[in-house]
C-alpha atoms as a PDB file:
ATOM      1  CA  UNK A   1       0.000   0.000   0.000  1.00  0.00           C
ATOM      2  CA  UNK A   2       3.035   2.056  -0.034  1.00  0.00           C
ATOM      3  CA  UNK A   3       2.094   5.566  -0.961  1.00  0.00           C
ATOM      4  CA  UNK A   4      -1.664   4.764  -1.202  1.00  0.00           C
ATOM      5  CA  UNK A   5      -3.926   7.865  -2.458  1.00  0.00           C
ATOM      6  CA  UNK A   6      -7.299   8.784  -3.293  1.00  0.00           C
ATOM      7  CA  UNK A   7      -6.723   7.734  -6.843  1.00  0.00           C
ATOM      8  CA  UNK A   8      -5.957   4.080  -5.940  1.00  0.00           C
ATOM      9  CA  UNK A   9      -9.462   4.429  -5.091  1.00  0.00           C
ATOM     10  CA  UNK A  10     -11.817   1.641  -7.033  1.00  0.00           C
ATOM     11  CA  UNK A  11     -14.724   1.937  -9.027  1.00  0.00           C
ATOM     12  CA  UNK A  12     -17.635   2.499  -6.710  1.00  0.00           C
ATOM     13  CA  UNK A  13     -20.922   2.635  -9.262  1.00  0.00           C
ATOM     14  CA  UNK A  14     -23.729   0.895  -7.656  1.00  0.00           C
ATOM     15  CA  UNK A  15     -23.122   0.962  -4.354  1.00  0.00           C
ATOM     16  CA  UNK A  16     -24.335   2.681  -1.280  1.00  0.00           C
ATOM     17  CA  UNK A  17     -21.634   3.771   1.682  1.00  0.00           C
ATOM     18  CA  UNK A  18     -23.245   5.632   4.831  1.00  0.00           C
ATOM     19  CA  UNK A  19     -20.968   7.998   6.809  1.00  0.00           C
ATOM     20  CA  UNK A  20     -22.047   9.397   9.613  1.00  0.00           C
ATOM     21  CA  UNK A  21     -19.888  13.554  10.612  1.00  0.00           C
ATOM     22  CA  UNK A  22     -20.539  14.108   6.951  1.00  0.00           C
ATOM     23  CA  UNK A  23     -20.483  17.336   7.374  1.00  0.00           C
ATOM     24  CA  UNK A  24     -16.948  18.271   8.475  1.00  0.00           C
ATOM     25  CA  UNK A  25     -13.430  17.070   8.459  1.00  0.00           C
ATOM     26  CA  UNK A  26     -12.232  13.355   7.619  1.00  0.00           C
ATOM     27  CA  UNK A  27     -16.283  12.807   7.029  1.00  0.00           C
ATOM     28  CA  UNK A  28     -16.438  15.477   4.353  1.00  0.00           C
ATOM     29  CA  UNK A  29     -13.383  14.505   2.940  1.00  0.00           C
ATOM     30  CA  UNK A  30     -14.482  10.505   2.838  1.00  0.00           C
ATOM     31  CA  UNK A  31     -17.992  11.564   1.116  1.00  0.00           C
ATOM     32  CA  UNK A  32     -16.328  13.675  -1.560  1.00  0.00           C
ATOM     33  CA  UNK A  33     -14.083  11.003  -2.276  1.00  0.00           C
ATOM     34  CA  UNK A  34     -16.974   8.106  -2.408  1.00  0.00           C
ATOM     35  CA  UNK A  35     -18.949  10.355  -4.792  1.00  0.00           C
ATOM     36  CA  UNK A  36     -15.942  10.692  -6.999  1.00  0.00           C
ATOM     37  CA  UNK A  37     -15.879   7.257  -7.216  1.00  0.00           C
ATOM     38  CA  UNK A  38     -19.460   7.168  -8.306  1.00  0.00           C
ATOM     39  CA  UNK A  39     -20.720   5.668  -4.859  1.00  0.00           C
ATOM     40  CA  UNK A  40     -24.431   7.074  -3.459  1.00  0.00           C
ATOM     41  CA  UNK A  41     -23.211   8.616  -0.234  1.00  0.00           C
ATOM     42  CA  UNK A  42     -25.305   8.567   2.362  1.00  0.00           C
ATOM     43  CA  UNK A  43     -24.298  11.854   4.714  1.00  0.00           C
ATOM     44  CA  UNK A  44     -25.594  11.177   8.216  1.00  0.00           C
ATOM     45  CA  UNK A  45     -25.037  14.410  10.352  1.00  0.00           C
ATOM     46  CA  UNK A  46     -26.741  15.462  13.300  1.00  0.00           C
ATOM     47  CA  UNK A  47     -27.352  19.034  11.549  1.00  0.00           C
ATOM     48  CA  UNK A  48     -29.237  18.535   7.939  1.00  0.00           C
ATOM     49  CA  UNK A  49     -28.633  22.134   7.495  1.00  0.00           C
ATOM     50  CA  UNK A  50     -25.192  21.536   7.970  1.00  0.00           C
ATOM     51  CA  UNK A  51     -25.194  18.687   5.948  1.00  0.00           C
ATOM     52  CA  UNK A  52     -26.708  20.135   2.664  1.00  0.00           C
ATOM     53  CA  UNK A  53     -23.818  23.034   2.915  1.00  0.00           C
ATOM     54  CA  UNK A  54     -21.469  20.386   3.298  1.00  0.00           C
ATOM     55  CA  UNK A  55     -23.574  18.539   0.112  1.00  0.00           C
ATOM     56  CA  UNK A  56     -22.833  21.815  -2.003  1.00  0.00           C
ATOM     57  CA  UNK A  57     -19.468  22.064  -1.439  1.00  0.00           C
ATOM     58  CA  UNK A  58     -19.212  18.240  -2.748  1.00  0.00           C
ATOM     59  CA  UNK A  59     -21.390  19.259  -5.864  1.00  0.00           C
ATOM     60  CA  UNK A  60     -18.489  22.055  -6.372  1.00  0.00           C
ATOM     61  CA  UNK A  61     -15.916  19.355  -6.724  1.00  0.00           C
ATOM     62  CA  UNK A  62     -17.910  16.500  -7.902  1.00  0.00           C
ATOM     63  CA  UNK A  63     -20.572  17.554 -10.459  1.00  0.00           C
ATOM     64  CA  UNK A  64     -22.572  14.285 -11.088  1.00  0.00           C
ATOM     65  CA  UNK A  65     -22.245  13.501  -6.971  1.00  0.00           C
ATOM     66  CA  UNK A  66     -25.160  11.527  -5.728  1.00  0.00           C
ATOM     67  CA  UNK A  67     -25.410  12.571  -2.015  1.00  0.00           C
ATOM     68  CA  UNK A  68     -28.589  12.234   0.338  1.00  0.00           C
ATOM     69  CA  UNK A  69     -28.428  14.148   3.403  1.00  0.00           C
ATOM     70  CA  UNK A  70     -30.057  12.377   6.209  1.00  0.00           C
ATOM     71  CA  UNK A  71     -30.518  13.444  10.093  1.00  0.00           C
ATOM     72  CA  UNK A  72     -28.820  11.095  12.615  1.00  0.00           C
ATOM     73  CA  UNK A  73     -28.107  12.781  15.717  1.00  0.00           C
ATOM     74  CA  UNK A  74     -25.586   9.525  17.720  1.00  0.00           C
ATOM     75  CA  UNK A  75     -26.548  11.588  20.859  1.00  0.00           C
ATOM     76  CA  UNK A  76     -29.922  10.716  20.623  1.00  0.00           C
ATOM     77  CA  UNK A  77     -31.021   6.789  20.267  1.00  0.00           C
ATOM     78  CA  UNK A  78     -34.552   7.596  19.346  1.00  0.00           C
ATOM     79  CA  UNK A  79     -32.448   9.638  16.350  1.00  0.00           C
ATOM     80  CA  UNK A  80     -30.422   6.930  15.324  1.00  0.00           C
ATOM     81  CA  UNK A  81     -33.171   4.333  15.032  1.00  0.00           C
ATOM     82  CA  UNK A  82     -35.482   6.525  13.103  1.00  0.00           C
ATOM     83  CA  UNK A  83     -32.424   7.125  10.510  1.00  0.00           C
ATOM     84  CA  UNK A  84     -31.945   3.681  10.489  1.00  0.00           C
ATOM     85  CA  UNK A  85     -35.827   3.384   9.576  1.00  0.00           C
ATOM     86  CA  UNK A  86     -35.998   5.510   6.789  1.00  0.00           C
ATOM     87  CA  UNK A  87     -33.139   4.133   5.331  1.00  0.00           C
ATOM     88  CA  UNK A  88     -34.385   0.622   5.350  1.00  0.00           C
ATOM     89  CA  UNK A  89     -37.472   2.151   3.751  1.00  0.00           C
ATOM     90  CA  UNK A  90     -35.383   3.404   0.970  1.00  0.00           C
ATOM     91  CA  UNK A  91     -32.605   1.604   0.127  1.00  0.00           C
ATOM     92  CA  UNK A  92     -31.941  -1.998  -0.669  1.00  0.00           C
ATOM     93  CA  UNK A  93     -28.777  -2.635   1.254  1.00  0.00           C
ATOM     94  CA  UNK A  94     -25.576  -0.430   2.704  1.00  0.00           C
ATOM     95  CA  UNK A  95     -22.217  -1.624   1.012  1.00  0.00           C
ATOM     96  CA  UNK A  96     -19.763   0.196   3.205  1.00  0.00           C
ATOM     97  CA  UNK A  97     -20.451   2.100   6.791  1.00  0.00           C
ATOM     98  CA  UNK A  98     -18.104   4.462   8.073  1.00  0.00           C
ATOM     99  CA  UNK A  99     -18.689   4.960  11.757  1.00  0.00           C
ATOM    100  CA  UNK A 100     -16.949   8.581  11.332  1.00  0.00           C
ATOM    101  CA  UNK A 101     -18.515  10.644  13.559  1.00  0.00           C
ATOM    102  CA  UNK A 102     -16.588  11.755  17.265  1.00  0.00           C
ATOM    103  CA  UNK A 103     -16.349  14.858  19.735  1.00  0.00           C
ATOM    104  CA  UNK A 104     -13.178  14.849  21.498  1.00  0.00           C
ATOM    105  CA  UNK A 105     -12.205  16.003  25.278  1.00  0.00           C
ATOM    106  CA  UNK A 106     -14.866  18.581  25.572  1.00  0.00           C
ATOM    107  CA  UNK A 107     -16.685  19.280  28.973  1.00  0.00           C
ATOM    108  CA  UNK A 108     -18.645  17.141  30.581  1.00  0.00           C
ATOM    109  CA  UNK A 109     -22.608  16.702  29.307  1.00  0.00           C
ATOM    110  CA  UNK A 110     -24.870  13.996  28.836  1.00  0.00           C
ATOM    111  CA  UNK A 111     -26.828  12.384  25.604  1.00  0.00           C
ATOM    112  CA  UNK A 112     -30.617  12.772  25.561  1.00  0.00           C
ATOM    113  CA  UNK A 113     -29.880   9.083  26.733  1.00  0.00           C
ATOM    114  CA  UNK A 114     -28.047  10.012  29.705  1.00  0.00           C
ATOM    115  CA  UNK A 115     -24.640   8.896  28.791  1.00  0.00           C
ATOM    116  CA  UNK A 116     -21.454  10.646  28.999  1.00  0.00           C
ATOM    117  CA  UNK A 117     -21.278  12.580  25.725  1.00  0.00           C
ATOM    118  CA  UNK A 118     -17.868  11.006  24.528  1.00  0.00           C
ATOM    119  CA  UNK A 119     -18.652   7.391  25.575  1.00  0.00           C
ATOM    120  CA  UNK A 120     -22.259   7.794  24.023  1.00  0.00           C
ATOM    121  CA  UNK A 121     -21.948   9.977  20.663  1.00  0.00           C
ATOM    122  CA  UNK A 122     -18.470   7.549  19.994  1.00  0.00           C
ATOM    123  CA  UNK A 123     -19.065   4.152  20.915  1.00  0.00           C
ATOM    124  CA  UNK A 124     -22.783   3.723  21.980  1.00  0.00           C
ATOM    125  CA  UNK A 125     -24.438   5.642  19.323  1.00  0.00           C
ATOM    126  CA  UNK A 126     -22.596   3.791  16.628  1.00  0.00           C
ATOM    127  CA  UNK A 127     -23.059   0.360  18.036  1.00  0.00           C
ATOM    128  CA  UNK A 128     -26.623   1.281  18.127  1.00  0.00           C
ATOM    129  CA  UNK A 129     -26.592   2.438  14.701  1.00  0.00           C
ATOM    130  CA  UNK A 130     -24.319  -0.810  13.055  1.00  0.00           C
ATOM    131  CA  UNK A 131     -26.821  -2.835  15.075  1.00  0.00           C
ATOM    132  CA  UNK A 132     -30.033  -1.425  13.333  1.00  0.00           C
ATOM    133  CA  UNK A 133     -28.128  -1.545  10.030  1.00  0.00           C
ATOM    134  CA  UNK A 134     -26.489  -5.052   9.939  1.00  0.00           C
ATOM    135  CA  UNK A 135     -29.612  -6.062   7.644  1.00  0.00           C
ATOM    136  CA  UNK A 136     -28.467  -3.774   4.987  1.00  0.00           C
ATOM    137  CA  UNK A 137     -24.977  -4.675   5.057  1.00  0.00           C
ATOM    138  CA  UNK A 138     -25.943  -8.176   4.783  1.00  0.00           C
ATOM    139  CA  UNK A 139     -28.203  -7.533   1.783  1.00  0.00           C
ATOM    140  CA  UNK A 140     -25.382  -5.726   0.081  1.00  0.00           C
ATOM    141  CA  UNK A 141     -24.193  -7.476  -3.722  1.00  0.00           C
ATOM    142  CA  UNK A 142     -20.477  -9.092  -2.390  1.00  0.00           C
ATOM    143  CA  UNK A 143     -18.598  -7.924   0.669  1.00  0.00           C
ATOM    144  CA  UNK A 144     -19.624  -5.684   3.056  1.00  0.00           C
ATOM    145  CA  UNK A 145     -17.582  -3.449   5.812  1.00  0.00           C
ATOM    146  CA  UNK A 146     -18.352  -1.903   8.399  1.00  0.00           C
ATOM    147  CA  UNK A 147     -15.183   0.848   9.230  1.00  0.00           C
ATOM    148  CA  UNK A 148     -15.276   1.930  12.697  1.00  0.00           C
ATOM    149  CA  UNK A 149     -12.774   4.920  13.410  1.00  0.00           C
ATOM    150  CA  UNK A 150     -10.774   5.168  16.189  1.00  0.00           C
ATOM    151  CA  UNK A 151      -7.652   7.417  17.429  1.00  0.00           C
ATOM    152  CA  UNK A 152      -4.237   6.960  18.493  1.00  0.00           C
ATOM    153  CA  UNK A 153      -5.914   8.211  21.426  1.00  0.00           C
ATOM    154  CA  UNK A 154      -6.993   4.548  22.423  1.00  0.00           C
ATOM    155  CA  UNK A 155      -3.731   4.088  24.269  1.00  0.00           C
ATOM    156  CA  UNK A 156      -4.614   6.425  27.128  1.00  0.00           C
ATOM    157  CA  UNK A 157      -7.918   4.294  27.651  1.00  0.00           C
ATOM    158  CA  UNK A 158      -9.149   2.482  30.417  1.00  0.00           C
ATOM    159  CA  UNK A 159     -12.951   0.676  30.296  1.00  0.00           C
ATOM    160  CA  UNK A 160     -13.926   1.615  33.713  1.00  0.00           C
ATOM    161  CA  UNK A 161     -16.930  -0.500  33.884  1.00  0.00           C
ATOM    162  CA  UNK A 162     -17.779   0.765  37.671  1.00  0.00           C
ATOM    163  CA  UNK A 163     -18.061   4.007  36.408  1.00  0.00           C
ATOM    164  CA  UNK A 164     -18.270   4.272  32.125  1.00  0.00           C
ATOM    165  CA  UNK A 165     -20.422   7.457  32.686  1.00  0.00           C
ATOM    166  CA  UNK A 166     -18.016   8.819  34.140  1.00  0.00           C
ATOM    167  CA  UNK A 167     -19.907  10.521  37.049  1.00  0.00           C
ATOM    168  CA  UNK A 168     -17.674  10.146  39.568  1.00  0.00           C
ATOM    169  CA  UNK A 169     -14.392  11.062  38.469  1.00  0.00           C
ATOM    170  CA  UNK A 170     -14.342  12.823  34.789  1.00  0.00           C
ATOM    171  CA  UNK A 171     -11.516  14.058  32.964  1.00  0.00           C
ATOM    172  CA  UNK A 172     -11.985  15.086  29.039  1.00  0.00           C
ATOM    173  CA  UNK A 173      -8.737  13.114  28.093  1.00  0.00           C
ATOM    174  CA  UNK A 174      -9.464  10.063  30.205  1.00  0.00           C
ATOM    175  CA  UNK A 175     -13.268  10.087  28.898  1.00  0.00           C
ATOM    176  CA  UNK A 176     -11.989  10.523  24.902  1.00  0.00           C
ATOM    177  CA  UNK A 177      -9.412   7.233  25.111  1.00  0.00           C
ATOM    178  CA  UNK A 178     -12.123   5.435  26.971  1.00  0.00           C
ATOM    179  CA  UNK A 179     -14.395   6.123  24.074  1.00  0.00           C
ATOM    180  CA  UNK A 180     -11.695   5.419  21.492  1.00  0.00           C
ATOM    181  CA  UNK A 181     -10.737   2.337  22.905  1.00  0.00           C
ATOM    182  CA  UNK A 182     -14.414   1.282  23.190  1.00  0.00           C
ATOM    183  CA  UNK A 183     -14.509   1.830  19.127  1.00  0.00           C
ATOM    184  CA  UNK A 184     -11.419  -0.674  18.744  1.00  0.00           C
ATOM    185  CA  UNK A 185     -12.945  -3.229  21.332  1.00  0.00           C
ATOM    186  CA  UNK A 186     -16.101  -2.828  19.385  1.00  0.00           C
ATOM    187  CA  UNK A 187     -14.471  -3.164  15.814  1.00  0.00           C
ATOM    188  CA  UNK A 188     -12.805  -6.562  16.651  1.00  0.00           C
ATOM    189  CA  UNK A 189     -15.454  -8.226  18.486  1.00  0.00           C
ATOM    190  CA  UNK A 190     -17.974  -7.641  15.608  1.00  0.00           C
ATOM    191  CA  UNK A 191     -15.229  -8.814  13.235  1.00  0.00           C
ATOM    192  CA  UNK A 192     -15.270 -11.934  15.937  1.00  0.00           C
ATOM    193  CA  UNK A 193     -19.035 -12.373  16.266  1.00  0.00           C
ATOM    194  CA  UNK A 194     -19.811 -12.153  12.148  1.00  0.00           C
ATOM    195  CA  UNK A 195     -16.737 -15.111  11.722  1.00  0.00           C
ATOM    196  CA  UNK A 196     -18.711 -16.844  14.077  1.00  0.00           C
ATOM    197  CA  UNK A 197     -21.662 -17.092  12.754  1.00  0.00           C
ATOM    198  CA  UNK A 198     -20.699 -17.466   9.692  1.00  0.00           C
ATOM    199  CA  UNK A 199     -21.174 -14.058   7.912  1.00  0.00           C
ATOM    200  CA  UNK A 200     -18.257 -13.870   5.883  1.00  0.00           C
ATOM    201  CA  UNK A 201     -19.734 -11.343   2.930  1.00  0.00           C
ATOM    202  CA  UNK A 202     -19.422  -8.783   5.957  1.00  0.00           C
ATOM    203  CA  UNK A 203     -16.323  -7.288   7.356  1.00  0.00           C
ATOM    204  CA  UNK A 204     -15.374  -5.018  10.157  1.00  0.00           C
ATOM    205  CA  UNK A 205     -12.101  -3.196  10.016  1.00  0.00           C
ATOM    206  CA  UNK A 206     -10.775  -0.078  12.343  1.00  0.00           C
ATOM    207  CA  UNK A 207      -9.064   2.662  11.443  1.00  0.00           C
ATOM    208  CA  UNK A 208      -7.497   6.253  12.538  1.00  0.00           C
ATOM    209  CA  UNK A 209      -6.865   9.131  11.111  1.00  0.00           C
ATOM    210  CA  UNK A 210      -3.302  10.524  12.784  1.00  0.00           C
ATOM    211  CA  UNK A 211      -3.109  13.735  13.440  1.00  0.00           C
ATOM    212  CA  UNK A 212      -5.183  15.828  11.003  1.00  0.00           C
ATOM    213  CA  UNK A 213      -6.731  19.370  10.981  1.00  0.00           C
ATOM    214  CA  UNK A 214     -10.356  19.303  11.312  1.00  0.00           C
ATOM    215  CA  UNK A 215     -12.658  21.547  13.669  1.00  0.00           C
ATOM    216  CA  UNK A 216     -12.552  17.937  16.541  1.00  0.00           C
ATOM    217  CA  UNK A 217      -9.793  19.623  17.626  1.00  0.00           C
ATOM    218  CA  UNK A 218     -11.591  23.160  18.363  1.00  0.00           C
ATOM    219  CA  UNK A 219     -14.613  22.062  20.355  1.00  0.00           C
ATOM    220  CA  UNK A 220     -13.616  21.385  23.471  1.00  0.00           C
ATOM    221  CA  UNK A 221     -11.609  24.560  24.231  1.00  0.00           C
ATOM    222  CA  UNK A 222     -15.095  26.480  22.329  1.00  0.00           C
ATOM    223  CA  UNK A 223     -16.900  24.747  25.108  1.00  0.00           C
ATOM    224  CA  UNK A 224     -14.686  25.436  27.858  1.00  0.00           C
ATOM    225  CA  UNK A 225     -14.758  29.355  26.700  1.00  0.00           C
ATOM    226  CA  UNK A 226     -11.091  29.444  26.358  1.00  0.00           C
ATOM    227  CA  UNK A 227      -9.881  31.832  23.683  1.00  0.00           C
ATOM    228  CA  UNK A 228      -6.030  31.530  24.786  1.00  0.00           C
ATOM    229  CA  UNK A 229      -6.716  27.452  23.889  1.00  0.00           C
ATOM    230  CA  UNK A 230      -8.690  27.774  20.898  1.00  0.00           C
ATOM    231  CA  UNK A 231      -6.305  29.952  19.339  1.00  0.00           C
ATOM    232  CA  UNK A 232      -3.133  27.625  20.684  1.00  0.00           C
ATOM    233  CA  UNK A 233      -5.086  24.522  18.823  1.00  0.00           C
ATOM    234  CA  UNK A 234      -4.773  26.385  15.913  1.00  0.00           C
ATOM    235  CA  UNK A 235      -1.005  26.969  15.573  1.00  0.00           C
ATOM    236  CA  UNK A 236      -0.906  23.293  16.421  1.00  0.00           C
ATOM    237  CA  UNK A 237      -2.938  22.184  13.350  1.00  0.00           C
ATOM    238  CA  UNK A 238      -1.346  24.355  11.234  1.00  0.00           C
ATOM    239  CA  UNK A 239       2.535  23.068  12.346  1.00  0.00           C
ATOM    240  CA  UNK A 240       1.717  19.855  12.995  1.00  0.00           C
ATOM    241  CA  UNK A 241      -1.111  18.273  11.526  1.00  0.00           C
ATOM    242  CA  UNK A 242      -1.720  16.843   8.120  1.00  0.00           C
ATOM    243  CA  UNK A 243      -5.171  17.542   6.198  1.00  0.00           C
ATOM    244  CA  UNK A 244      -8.318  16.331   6.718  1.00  0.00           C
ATOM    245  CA  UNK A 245      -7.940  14.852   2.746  1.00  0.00           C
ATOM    246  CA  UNK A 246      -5.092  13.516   3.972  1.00  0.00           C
ATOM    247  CA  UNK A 247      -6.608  12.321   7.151  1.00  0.00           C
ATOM    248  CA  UNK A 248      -8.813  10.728   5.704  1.00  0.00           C
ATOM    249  CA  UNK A 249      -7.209   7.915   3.541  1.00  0.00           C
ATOM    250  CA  UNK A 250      -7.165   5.210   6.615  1.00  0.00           C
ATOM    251  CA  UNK A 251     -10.630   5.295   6.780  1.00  0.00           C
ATOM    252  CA  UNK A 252     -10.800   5.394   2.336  1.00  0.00           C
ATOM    253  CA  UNK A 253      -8.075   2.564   2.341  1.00  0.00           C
ATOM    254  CA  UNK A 254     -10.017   0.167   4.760  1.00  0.00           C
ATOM    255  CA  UNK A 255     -13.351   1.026   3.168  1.00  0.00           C
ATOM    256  CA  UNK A 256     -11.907   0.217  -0.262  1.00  0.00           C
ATOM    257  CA  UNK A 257      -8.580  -1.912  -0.752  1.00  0.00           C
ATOM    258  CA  UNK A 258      -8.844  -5.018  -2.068  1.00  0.00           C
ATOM    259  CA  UNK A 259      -6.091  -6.146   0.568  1.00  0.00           C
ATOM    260  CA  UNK A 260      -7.965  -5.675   3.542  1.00  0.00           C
ATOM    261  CA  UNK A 261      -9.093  -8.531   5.762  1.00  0.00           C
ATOM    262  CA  UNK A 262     -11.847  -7.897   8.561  1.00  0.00           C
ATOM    263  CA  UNK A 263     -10.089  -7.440  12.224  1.00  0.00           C
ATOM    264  CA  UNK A 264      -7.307  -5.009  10.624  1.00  0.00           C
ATOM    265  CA  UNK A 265      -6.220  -1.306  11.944  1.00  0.00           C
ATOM    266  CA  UNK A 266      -5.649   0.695   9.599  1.00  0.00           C
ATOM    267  CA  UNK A 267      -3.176   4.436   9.940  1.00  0.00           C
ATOM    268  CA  UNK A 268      -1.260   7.146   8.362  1.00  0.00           C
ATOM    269  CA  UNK A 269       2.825   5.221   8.275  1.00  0.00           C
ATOM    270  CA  UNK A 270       4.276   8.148   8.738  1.00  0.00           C
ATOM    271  CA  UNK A 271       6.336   9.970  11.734  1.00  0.00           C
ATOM    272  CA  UNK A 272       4.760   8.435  14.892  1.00  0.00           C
ATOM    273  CA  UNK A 273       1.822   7.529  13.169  1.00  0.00           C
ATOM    274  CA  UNK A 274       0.142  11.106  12.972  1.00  0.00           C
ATOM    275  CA  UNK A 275       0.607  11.694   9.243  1.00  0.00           C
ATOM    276  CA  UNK A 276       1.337  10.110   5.714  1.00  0.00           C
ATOM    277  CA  UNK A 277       0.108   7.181   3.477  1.00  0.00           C
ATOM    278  CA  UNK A 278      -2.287   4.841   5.180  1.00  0.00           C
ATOM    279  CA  UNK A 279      -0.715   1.472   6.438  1.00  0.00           C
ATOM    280  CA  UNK A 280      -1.851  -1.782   8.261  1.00  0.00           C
ATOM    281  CA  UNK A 281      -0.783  -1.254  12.234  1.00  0.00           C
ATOM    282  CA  UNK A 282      -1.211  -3.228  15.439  1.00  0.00           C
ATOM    283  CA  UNK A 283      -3.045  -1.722  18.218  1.00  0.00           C
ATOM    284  CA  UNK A 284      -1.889  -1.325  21.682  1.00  0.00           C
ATOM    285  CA  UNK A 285      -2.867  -5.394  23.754  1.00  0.00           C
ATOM    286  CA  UNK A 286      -5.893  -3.844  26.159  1.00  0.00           C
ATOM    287  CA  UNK A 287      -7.798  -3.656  22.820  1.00  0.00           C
ATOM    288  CA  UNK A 288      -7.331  -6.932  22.011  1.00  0.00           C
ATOM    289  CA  UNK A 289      -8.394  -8.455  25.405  1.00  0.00           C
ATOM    290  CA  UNK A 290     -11.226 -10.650  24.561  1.00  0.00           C
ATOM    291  CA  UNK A 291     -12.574 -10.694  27.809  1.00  0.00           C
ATOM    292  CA  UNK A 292     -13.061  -7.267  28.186  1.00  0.00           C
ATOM    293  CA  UNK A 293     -14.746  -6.573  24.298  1.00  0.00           C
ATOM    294  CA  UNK A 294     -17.566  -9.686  25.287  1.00  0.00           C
ATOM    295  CA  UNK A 295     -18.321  -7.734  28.874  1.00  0.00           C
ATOM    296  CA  UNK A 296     -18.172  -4.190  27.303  1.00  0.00           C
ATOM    297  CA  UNK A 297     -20.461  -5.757  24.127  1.00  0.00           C
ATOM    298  CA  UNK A 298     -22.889  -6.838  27.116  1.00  0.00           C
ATOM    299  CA  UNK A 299     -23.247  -3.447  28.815  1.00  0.00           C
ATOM    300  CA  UNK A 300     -23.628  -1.999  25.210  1.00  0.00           C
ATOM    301  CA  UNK A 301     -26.250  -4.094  24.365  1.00  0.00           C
ATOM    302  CA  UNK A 302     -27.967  -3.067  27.710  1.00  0.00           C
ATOM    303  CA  UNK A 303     -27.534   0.522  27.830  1.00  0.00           C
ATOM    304  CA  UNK A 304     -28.866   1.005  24.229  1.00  0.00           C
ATOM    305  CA  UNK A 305     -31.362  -1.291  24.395  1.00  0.00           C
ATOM    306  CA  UNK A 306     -29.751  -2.934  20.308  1.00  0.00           C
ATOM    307  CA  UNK A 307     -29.546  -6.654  19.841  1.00  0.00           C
ATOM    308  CA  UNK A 308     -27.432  -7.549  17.045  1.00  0.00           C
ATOM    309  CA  UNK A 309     -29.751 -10.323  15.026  1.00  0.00           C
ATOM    310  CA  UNK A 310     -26.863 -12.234  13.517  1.00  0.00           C
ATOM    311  CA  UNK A 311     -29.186 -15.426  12.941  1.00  0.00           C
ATOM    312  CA  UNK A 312     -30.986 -13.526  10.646  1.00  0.00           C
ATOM    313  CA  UNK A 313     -31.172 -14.874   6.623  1.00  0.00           C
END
């Protein structure tokens, strides 16, 4: 995959690829680069207005794009099942799923669920969602995947099951790699569960993105008020990071390359793994534990009330 771009890209005619953060950053980026392909991109974003700005901009760059903007708010369950819904009402199946969407180490607030923002919008809402979906991506003509993203973040995690809400003791750091590890536990114990039972014509692979300059990066410190941080993020991006474009070919790559096997991690090769051409990695051993992606799948399956059906025909 050495030096892996957009245009190593296939032919994507005929099929369907939901992503949900359409709107902004690596999920803008992703959805341009489907259309251009010739895939129906599906933009879930919690903001429809949002997303048809984010639509335009697409249209700019990609004339003959076929884009349907779609509400799916991952802080609100009700939300994600009633996108869910109205897809199924309207489409056929989903050939690729890009679990995209993330807020990072912002201040601490709830989902109209109750959860811990980060551990709900970035694991819980897109379990929830791949749950509701997993007809679709079954139905789909060939393989399936089902791309979760993750972060490099994931090594500062800890699943603290006696207190995932983080109610007790919450720090926006600790709460982010919690969630980002929860995306990586989740990623290879679907992988697990669909080899299991058999469901071969679907894949799940994980990915992240490096460091890349998107507006994740600005919300937090916009939360917390903080001018003096807000403007210090931004001479960071602009030193450090790579593009979102850029940032955005792990998630391409694993949706896409005809190399890539479910359970596989995807990220930029480059200088400590925040930037360059996309590359197979290993992530760190806690997010391999078996033990502790079949208890974490449990409390998922509780908490947002989704039952994956894999018996289903």
């Amino acid at each position: 995959m050495t030096g892996w771009t957009i245009e190593d890209m296939p032919p994507l005619r005929d099929r369907t690829v939901v992503v949900t953060g359409a709107n902004s950053g690596l999920g803008l980026e992703g959805s341009k680069a489907f259309a251009r392909r010739g895939a129906t991109v599906v933009m879930a974003c919690r903001s429809v207005e949002r997303g048809e700005s984010a639509a335009t901009e697409i249209r700019e760059a990609v004339p003959n794009a076929t884009l349907d903007v779609r509400e799916c708010d991952l802080a609100d369950l009700s939300n994600v099942a009633a996108f869910a819904d109205g897809l199924r009402d309207d489409y056929d199946a989903v050939d690729i799923l890009c679990n995209n969407a993330g807020v990072m180490a912002i201040p601490r607030s709830e989902t109209a669920d109750g959860f811990e923002t980060q551990f709900g919008v970035n694991h819980l809402g897109h379990f929830a969602l791949t749950g509701h979906l997993l007809d679709l991506l079954r139905a789909a003509d060939g393989e399936s995947r089902i791309v979760t993203q993750s972060s490099g973040a994931h090594e500062m995690g800890e699943i603290d099951f006696d207190d995932l809400q983080r109610e007790r003791s919450y720090g926006k750091w600790s709460a982010y790699g919690q969630s980002k590890l929860a995306n990586l536990l989740f990623a290879y114990e679907l992988q697990r569960r669909l080899g299991n039972h058999g469901w071969d014509d679907v894949i799940s692979v994980a990915c992240h993105p490096g460091y890349a300059d998107t507006d994740l990066q600005f919300r937090g410190p916009r939360e917390m008020g903080s001018t003096l941080r807000t403007a210090a993020m931004g001479v960071a991006n602009a030193v450090f990071a790579q593009s979102a474009e850029q940032g955005a070919l792990p998630m391409l790559y694993a949706a896409t390359a005809d190399d890539v096997i479910g359970g596989e991690y995807v990220g930029p090769g480059g200088l400590f793994d925040m930037r360059g051409a996309p590359e197979f990695q290993q992530s760190n051993e806690t997010s391999r534990d078996e033990e502790t992606a079949e208890r974490l799948w449990a409390v998922s399956t509780d908490l947002t009330g989704v039952k994956y059906d894999f018996e289903r025909p």
